[in-house]
N, C-alpha and C. Protein backbone atom coordinates (compact mmCIF):
# COMPACT_ATOMS: atom_id res chain seq x y z
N UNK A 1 188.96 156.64 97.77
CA UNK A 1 188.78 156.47 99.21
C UNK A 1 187.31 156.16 99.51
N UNK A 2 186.59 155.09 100.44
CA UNK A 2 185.69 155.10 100.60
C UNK A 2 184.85 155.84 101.47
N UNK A 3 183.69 156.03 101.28
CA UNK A 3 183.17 157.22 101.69
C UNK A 3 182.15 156.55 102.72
N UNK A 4 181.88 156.64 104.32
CA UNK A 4 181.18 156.39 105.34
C UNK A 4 179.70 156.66 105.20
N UNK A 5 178.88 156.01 105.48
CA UNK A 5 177.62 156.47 104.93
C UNK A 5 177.16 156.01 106.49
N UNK A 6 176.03 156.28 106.86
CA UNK A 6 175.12 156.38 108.20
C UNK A 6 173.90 157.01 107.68
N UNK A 7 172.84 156.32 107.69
CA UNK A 7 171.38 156.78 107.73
C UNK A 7 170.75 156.17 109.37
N UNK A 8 170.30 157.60 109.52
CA UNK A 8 169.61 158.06 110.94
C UNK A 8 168.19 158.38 110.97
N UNK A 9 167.71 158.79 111.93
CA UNK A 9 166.63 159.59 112.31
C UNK A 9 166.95 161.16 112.54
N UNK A 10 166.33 161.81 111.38
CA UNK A 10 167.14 163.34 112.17
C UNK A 10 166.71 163.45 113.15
N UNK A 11 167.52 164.69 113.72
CA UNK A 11 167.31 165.12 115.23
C UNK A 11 167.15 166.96 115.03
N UNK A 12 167.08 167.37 115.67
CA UNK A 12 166.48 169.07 115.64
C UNK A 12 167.73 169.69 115.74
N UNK A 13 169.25 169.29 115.79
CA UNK A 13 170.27 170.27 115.90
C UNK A 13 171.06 169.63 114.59
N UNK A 14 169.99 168.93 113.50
CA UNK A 14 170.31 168.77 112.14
C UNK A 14 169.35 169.41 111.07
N UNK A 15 168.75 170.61 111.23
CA UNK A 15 167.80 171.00 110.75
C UNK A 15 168.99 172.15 110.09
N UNK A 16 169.91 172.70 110.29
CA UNK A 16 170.49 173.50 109.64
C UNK A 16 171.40 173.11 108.53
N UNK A 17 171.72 171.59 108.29
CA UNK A 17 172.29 171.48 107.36
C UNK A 17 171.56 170.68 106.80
N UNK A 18 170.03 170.36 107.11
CA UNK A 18 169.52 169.76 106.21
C UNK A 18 168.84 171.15 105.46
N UNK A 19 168.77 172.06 105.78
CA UNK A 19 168.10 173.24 105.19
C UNK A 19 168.81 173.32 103.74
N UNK A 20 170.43 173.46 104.10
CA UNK A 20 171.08 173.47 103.19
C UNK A 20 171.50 172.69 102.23
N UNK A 21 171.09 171.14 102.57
CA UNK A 21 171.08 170.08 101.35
C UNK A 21 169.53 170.68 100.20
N UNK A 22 168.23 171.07 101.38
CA UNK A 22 167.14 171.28 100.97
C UNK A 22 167.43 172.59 99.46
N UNK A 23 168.55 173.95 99.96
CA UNK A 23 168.23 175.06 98.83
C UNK A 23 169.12 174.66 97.79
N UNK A 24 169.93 173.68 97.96
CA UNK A 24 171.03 173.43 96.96
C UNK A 24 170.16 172.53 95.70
N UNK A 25 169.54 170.96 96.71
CA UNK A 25 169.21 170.13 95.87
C UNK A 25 167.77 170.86 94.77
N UNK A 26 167.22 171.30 95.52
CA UNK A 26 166.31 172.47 94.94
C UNK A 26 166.12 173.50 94.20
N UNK A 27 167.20 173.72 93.91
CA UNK A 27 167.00 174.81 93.23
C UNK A 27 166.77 175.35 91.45
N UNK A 28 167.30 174.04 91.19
CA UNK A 28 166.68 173.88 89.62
C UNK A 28 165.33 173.24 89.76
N UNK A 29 164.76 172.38 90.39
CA UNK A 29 163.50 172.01 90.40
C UNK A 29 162.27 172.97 89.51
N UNK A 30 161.56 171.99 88.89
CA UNK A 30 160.32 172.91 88.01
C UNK A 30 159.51 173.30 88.73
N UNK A 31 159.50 172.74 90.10
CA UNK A 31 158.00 173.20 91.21
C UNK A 31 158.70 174.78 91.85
N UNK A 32 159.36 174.62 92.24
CA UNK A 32 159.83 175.51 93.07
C UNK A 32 160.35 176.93 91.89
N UNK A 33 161.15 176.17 90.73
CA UNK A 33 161.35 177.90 90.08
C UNK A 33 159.96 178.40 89.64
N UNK A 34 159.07 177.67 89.23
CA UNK A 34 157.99 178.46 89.18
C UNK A 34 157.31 179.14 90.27
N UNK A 35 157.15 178.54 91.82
CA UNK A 35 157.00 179.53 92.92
C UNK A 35 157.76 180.67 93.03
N UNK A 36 159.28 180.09 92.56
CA UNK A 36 160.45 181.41 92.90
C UNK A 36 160.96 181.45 91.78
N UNK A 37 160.92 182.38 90.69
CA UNK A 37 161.33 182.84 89.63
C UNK A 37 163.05 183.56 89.89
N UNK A 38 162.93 184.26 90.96
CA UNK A 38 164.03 185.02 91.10
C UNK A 38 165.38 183.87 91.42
N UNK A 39 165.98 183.67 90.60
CA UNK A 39 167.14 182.84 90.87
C UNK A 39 168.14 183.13 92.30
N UNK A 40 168.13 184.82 92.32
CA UNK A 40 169.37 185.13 93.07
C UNK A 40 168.72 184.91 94.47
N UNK A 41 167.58 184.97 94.71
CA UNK A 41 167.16 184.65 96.48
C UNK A 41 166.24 183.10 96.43
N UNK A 42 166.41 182.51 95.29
CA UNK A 42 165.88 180.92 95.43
C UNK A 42 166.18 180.41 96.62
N UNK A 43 167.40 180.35 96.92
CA UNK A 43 168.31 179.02 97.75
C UNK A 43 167.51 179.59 99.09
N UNK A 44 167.98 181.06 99.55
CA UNK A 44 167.26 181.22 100.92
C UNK A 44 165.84 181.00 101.03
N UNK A 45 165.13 181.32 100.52
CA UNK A 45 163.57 181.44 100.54
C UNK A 45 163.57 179.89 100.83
N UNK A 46 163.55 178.97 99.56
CA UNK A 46 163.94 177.56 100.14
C UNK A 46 164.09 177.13 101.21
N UNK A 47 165.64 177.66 101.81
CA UNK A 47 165.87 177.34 103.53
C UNK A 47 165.13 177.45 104.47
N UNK A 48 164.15 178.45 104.07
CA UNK A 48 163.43 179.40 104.97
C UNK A 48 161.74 178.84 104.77
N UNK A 49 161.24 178.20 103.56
CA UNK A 49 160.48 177.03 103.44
C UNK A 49 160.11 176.16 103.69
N UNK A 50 160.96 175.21 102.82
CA UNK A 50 161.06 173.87 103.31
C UNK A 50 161.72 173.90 104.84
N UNK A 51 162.63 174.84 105.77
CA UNK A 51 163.10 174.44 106.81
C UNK A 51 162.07 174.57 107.33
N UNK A 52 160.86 175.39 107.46
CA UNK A 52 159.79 174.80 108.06
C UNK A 52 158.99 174.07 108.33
N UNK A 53 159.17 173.51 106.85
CA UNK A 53 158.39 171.87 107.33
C UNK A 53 159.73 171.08 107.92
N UNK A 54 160.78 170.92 107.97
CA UNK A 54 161.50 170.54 108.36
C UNK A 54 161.20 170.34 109.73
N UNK A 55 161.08 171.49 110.08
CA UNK A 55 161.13 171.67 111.81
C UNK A 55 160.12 171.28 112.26
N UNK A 56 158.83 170.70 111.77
CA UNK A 56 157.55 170.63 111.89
C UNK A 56 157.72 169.14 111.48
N UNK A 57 158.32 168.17 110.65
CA UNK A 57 158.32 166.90 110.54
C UNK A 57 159.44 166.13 111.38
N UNK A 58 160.32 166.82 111.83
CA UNK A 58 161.33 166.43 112.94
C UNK A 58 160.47 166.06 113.91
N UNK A 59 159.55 166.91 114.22
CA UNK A 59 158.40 166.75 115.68
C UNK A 59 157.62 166.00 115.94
N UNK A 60 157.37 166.06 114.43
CA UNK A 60 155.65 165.21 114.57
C UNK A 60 155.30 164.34 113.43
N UNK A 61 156.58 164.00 112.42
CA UNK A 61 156.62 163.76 111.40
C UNK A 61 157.62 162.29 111.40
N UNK A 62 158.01 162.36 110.23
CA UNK A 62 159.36 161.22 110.11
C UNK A 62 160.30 161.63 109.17
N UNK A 63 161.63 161.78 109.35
CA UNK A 63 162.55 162.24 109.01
C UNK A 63 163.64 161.68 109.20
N UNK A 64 164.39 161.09 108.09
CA UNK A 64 165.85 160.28 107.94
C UNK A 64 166.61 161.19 106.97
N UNK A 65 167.91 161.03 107.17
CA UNK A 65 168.88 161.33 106.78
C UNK A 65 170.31 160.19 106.38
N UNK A 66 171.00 160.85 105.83
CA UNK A 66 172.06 160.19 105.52
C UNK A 66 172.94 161.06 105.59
N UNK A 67 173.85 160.21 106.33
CA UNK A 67 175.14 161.20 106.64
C UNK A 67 176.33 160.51 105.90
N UNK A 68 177.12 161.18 105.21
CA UNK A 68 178.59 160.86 104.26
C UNK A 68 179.51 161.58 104.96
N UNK A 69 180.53 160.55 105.72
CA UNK A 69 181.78 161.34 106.34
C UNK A 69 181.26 162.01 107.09
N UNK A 70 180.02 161.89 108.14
CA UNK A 70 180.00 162.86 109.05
C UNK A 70 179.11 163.83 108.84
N UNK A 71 178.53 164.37 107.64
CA UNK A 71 178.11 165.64 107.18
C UNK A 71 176.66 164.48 106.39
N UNK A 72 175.55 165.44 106.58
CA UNK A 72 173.81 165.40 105.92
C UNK A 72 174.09 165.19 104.44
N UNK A 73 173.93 164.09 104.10
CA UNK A 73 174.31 164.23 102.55
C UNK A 73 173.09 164.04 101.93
N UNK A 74 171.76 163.92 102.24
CA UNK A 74 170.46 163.28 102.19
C UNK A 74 169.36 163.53 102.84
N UNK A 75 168.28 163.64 102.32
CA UNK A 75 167.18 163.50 103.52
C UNK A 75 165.73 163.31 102.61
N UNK A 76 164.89 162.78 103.50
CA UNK A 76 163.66 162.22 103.63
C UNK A 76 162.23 162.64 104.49
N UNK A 77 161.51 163.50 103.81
CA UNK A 77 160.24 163.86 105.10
C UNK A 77 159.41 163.23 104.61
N UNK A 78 158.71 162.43 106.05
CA UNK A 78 157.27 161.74 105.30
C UNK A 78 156.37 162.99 106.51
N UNK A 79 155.07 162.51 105.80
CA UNK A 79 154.05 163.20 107.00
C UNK A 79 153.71 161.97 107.04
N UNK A 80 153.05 161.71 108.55
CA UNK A 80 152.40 160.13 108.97
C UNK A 80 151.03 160.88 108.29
N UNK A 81 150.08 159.26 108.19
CA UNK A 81 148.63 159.87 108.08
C UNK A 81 147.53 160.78 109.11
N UNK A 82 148.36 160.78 110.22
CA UNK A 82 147.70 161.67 111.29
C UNK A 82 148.80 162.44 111.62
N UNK A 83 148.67 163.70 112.06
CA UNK A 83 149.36 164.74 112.35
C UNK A 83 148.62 165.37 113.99
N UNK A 84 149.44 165.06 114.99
CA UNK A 84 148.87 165.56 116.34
C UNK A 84 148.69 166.87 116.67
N UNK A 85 147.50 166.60 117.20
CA UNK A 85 147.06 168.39 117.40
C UNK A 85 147.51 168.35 118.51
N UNK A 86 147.65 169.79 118.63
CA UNK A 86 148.40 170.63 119.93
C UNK A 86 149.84 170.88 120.00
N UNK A 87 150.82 170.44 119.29
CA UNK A 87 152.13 170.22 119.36
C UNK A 87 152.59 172.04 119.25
N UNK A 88 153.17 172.50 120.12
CA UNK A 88 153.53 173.63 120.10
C UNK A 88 154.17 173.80 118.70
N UNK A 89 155.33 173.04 117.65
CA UNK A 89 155.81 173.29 116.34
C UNK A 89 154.81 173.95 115.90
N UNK A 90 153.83 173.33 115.85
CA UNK A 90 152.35 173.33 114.32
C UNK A 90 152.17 174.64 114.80
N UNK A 91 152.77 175.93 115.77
CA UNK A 91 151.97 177.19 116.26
C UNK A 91 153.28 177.83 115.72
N UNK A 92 154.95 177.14 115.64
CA UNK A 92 155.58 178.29 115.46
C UNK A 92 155.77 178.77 114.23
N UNK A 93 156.54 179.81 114.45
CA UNK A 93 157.03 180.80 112.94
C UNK A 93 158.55 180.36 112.40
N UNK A 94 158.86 180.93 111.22
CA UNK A 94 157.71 181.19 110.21
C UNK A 94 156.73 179.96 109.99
N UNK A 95 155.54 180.59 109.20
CA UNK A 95 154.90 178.81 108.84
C UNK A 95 155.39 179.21 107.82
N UNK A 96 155.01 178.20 106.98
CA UNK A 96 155.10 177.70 105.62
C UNK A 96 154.14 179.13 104.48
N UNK A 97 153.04 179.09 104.40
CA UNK A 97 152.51 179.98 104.01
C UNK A 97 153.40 181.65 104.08
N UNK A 98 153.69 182.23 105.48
CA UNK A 98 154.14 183.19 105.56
C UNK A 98 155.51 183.32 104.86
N UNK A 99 156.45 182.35 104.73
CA UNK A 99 157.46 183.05 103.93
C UNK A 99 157.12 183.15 102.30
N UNK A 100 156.12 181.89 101.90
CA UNK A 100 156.36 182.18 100.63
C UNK A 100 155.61 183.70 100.35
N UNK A 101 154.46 184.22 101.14
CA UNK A 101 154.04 185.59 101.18
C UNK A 101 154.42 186.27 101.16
N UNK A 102 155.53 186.34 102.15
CA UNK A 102 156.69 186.97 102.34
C UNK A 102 157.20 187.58 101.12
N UNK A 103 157.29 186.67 100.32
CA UNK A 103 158.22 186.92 99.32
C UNK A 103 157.41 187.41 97.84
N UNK A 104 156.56 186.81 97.20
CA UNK A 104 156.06 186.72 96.48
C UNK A 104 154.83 187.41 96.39
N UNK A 105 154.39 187.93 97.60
CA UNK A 105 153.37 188.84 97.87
C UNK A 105 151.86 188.04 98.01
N UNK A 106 151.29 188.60 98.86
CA UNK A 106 149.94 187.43 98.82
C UNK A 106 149.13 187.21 97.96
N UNK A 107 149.15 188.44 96.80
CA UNK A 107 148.05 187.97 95.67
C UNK A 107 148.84 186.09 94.75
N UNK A 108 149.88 186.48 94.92
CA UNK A 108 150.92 185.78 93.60
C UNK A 108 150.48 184.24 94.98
N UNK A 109 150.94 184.15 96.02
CA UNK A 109 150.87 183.31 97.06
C UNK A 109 149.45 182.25 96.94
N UNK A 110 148.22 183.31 96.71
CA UNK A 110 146.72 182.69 96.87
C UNK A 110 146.93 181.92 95.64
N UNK A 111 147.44 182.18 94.56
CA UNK A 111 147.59 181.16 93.30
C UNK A 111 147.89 180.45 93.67
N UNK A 112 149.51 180.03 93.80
CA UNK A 112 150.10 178.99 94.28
C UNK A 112 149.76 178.24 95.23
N UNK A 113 148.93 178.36 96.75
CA UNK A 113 148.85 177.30 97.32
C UNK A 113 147.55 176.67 96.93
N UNK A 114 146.30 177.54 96.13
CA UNK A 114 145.31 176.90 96.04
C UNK A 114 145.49 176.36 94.86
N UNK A 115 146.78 176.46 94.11
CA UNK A 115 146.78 175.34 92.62
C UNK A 115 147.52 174.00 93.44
N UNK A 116 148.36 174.23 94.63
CA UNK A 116 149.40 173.18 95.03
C UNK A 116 148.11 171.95 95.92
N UNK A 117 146.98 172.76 95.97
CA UNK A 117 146.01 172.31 96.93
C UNK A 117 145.08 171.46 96.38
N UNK A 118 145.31 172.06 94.65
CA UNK A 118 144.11 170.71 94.09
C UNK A 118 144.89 169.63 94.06
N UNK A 119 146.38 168.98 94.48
CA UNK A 119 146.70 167.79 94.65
C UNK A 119 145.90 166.93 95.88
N UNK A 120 145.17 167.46 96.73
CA UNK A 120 144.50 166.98 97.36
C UNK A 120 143.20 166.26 96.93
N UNK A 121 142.98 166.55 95.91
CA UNK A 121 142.07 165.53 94.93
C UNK A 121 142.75 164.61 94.70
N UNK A 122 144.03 164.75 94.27
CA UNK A 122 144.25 163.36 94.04
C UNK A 122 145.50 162.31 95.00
N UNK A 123 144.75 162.60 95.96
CA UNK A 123 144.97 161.73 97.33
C UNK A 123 144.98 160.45 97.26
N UNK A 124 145.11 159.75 97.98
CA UNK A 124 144.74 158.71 98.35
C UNK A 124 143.12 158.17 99.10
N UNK A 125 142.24 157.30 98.57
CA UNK A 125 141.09 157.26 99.37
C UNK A 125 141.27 156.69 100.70
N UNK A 126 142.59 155.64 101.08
CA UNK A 126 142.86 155.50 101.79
C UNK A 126 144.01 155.90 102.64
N UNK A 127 144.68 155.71 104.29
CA UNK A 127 145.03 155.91 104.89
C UNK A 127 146.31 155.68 104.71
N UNK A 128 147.64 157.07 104.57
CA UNK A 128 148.40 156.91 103.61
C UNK A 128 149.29 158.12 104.26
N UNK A 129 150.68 157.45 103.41
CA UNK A 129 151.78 158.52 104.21
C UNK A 129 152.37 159.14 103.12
N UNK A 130 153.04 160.19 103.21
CA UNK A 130 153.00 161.54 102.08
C UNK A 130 154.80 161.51 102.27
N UNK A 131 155.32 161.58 101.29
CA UNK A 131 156.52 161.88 100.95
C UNK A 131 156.69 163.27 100.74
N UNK A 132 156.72 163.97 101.18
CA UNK A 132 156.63 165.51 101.52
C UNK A 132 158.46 165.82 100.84
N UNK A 133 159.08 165.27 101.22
CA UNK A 133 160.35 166.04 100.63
C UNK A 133 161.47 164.93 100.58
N UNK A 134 162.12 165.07 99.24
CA UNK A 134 163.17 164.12 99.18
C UNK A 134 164.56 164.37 98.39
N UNK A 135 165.66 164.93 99.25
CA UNK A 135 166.31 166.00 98.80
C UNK A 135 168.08 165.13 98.85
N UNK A 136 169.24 165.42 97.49
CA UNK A 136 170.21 164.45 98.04
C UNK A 136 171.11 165.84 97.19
N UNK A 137 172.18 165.95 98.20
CA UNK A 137 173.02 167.14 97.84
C UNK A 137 173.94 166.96 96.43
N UNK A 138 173.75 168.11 95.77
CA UNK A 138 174.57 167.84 94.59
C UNK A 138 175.55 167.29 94.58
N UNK A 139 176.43 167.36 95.16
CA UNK A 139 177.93 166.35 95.10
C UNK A 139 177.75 165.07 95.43
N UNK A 140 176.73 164.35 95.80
CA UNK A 140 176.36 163.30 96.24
C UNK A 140 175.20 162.73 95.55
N UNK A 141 174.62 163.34 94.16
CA UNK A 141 173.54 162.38 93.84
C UNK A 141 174.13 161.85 92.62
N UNK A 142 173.13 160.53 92.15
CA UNK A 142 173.44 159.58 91.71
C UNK A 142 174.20 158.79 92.19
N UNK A 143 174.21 158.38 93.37
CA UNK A 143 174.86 157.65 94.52
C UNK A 143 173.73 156.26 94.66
N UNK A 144 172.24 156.73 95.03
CA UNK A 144 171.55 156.20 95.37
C UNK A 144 171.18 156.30 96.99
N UNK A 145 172.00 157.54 97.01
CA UNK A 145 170.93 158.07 98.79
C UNK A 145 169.40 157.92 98.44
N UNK A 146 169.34 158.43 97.10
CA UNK A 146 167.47 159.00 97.73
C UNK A 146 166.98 158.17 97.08
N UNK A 147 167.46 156.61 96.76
CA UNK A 147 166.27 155.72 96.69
C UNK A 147 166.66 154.55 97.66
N UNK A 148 167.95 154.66 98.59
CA UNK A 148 168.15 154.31 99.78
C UNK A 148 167.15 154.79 100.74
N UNK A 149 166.89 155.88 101.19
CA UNK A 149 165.84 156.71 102.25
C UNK A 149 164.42 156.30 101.73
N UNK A 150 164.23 156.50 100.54
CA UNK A 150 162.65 156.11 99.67
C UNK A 150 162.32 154.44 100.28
N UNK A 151 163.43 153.30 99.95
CA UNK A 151 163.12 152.35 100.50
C UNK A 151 162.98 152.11 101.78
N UNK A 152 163.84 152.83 103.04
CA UNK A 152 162.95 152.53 104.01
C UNK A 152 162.63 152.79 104.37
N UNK A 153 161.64 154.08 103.61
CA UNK A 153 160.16 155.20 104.18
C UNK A 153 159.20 153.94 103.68
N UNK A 154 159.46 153.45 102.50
CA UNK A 154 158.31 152.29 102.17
C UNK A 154 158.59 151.43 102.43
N UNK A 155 159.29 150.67 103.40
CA UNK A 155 159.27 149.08 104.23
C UNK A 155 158.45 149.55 105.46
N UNK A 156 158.74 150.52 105.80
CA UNK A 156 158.29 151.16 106.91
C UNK A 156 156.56 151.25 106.72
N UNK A 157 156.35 151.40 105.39
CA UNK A 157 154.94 151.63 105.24
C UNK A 157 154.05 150.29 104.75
N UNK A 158 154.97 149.55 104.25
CA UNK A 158 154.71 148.09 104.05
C UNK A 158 154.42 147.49 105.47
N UNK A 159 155.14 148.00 106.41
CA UNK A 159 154.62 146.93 107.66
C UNK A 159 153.73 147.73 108.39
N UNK A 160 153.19 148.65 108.35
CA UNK A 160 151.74 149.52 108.79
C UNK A 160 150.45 148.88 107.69
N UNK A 161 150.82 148.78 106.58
CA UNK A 161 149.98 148.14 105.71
C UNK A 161 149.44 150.06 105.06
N UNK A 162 150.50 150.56 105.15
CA UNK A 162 149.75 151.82 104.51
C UNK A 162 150.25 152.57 103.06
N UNK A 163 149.53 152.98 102.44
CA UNK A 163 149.83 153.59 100.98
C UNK A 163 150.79 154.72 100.95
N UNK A 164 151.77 154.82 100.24
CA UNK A 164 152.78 155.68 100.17
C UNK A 164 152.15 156.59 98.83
N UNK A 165 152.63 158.47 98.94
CA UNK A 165 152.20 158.78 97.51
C UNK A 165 153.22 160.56 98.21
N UNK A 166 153.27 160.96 96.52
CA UNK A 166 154.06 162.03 96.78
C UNK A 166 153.76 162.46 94.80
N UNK A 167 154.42 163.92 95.39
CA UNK A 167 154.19 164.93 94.17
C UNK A 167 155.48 164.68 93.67
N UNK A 168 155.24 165.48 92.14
CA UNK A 168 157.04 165.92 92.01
C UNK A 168 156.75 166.32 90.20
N UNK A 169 157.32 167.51 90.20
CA UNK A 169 157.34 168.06 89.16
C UNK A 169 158.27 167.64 87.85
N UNK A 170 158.83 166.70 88.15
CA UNK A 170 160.36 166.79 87.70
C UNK A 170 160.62 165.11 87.01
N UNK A 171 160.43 164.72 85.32
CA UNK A 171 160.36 164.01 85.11
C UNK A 171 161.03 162.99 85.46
N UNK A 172 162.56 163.35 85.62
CA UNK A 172 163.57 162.07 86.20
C UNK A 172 162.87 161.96 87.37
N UNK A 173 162.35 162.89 88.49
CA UNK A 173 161.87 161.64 89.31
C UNK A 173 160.60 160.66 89.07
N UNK A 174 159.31 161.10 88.20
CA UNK A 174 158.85 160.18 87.96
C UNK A 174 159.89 158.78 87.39
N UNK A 175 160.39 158.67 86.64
CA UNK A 175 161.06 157.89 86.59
C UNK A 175 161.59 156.94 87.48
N UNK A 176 162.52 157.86 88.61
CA UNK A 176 162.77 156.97 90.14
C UNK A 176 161.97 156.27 90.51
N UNK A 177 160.61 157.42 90.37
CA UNK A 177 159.28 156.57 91.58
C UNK A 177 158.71 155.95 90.55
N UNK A 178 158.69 155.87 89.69
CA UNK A 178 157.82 154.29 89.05
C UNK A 178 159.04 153.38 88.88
N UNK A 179 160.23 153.34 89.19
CA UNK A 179 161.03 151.86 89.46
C UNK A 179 161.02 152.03 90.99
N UNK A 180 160.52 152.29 91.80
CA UNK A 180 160.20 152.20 93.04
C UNK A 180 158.80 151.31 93.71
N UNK A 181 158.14 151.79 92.64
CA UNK A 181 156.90 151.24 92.49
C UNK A 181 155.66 152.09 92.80
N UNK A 182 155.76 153.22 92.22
CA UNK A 182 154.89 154.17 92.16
C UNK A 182 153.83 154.22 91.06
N UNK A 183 152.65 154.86 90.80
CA UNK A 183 151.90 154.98 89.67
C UNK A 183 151.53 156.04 89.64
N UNK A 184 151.56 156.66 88.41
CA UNK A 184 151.09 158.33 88.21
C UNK A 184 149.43 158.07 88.38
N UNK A 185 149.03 159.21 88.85
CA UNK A 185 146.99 159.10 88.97
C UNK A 185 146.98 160.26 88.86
N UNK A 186 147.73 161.57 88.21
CA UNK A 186 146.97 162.61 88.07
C UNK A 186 148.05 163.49 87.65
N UNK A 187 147.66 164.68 87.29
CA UNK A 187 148.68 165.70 87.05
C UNK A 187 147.91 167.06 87.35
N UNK A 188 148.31 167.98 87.90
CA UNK A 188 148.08 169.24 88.21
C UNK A 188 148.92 170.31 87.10
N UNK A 189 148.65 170.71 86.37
CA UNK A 189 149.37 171.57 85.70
C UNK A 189 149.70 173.06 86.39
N UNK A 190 151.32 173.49 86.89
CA UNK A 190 151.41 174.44 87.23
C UNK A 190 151.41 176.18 86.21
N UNK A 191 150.57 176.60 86.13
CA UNK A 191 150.18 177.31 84.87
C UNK A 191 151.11 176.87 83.74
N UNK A 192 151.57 177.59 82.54
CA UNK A 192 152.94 176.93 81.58
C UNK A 192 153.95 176.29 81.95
N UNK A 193 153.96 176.67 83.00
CA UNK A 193 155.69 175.91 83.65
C UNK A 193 156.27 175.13 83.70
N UNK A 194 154.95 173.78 84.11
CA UNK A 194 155.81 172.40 84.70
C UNK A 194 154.16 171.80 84.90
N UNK A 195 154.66 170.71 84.89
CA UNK A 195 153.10 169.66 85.76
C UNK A 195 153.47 169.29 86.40
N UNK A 196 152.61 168.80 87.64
CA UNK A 196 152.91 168.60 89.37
C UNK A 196 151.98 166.99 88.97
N UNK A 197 152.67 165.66 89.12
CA UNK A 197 151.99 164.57 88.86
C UNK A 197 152.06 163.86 90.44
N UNK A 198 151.29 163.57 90.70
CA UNK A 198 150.51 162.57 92.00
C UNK A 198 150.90 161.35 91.18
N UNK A 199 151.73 160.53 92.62
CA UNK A 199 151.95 159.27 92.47
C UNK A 199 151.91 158.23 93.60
N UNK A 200 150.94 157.17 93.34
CA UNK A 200 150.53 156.22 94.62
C UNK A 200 151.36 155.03 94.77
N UNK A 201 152.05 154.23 95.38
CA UNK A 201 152.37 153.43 95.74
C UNK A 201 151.48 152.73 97.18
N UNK A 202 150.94 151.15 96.53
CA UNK A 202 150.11 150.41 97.39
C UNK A 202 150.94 149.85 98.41
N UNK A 203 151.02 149.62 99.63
CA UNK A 203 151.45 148.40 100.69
C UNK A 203 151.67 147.44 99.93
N UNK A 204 152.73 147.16 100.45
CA UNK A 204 153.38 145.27 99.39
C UNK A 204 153.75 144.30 100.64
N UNK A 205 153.47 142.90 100.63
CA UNK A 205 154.43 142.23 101.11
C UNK A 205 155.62 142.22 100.90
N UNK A 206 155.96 141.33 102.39
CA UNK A 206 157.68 141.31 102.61
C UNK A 206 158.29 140.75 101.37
N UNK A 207 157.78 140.11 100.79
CA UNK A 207 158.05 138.87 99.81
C UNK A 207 158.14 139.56 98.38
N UNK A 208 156.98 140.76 98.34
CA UNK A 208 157.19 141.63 96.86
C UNK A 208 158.30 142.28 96.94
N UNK A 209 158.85 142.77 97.55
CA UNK A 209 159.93 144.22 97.44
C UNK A 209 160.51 143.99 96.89
């Protein structure tokens, strides 16, 4: 039977089942079990995470989805290169910081964000949009949702003329993102665990893609 597909713009009364594509697709990830070791409260902490940037890139961010039959089968957060001050989101709770504290306690916490923080070295020198999260629900990947959403976060960035780049612990996706057209420029090693590699993708013409 064929299966209906619709890619959108999320909207804020889709933040609850994108939470839940977010703890599912996530939860084997090398970045995240090393933040969250504990298997049995992974998925929530996750929800309770990433749904914060969620709720914070719905606002002020960019956020697509894909819907199968009706239901979030996909999703996509970019951060633009400017982020507006004042937006009441950027003040609410939880933030981001506080749950993983929450959980992990703040000594274990100060590791983790100031190791997640030396990826900021390897930025972009120029003016550039961040692939912050790119999540496709287990029953649905290897479909090609999430290099459906990837392409038109980067057409999108092709006609701004701006540099696309994103983390990712997890070798199959390097893989994705260098047939996407990504280039590794760095690696962050998360203590033994996993390496966190920075990858840039330049603005292309209409004509390269």
């Amino acid at each position: 039977m064929t299966q209906v597909r619709t890619v959108r713009e999320a909207r804020a009364d889709d933040v609850p089942a994108i939470r839940t594509v977010l703890a599912h697709a996530f939860h084997d990830d090398a970045l995240v079990r090393w933040v969250l070791p504990d298997e049995a409260t992974r998925d929530d902490v996750v929800a309770a995470w990433f749904g914060a940037l969620i709720d914070r890139y719905v606002a002020v961010g960019k956020v697509e989805v894909v819907e199968v039959d009706g239901s979030v089968a996909a999703v996509a957060a970019w951060r633009p290169p400017q982020i507006p001050e004042g937006h009441p989101v950027l003040e609410s709770l939880p933030s981001v910081p506080g749950v993983v504290t929450a959980v992990v306690g703040p000594e274990r916490a100060a590791h983790v964000f100031a190791t997640l923080g030396r990826t900021a070295g390897l930025a972009p020198a120029e003016t550039a949009t961040y692939l912050h999260l790119l999540a496709v629900r287990p029953d649905q990947q290897g479909r090609g949702l999430g290099s459906l959403l990837v392409n038109r976060g980067l057409a999108a960035a092709d006609e701004r003329g701006l540099t696309a780049w994103l983390c990712t612990a997890e070798q199959r996706n390097v893989v994705l993102y260098e047939r996407l057209g990504f280039v590794g420029v760095g690696d962050v090693p998360l203590d033994d665990a996993a390496t966190l590699r920075a990858m840039h993708r330049a603005p292309q013409a209409a004509g390269l893609r």
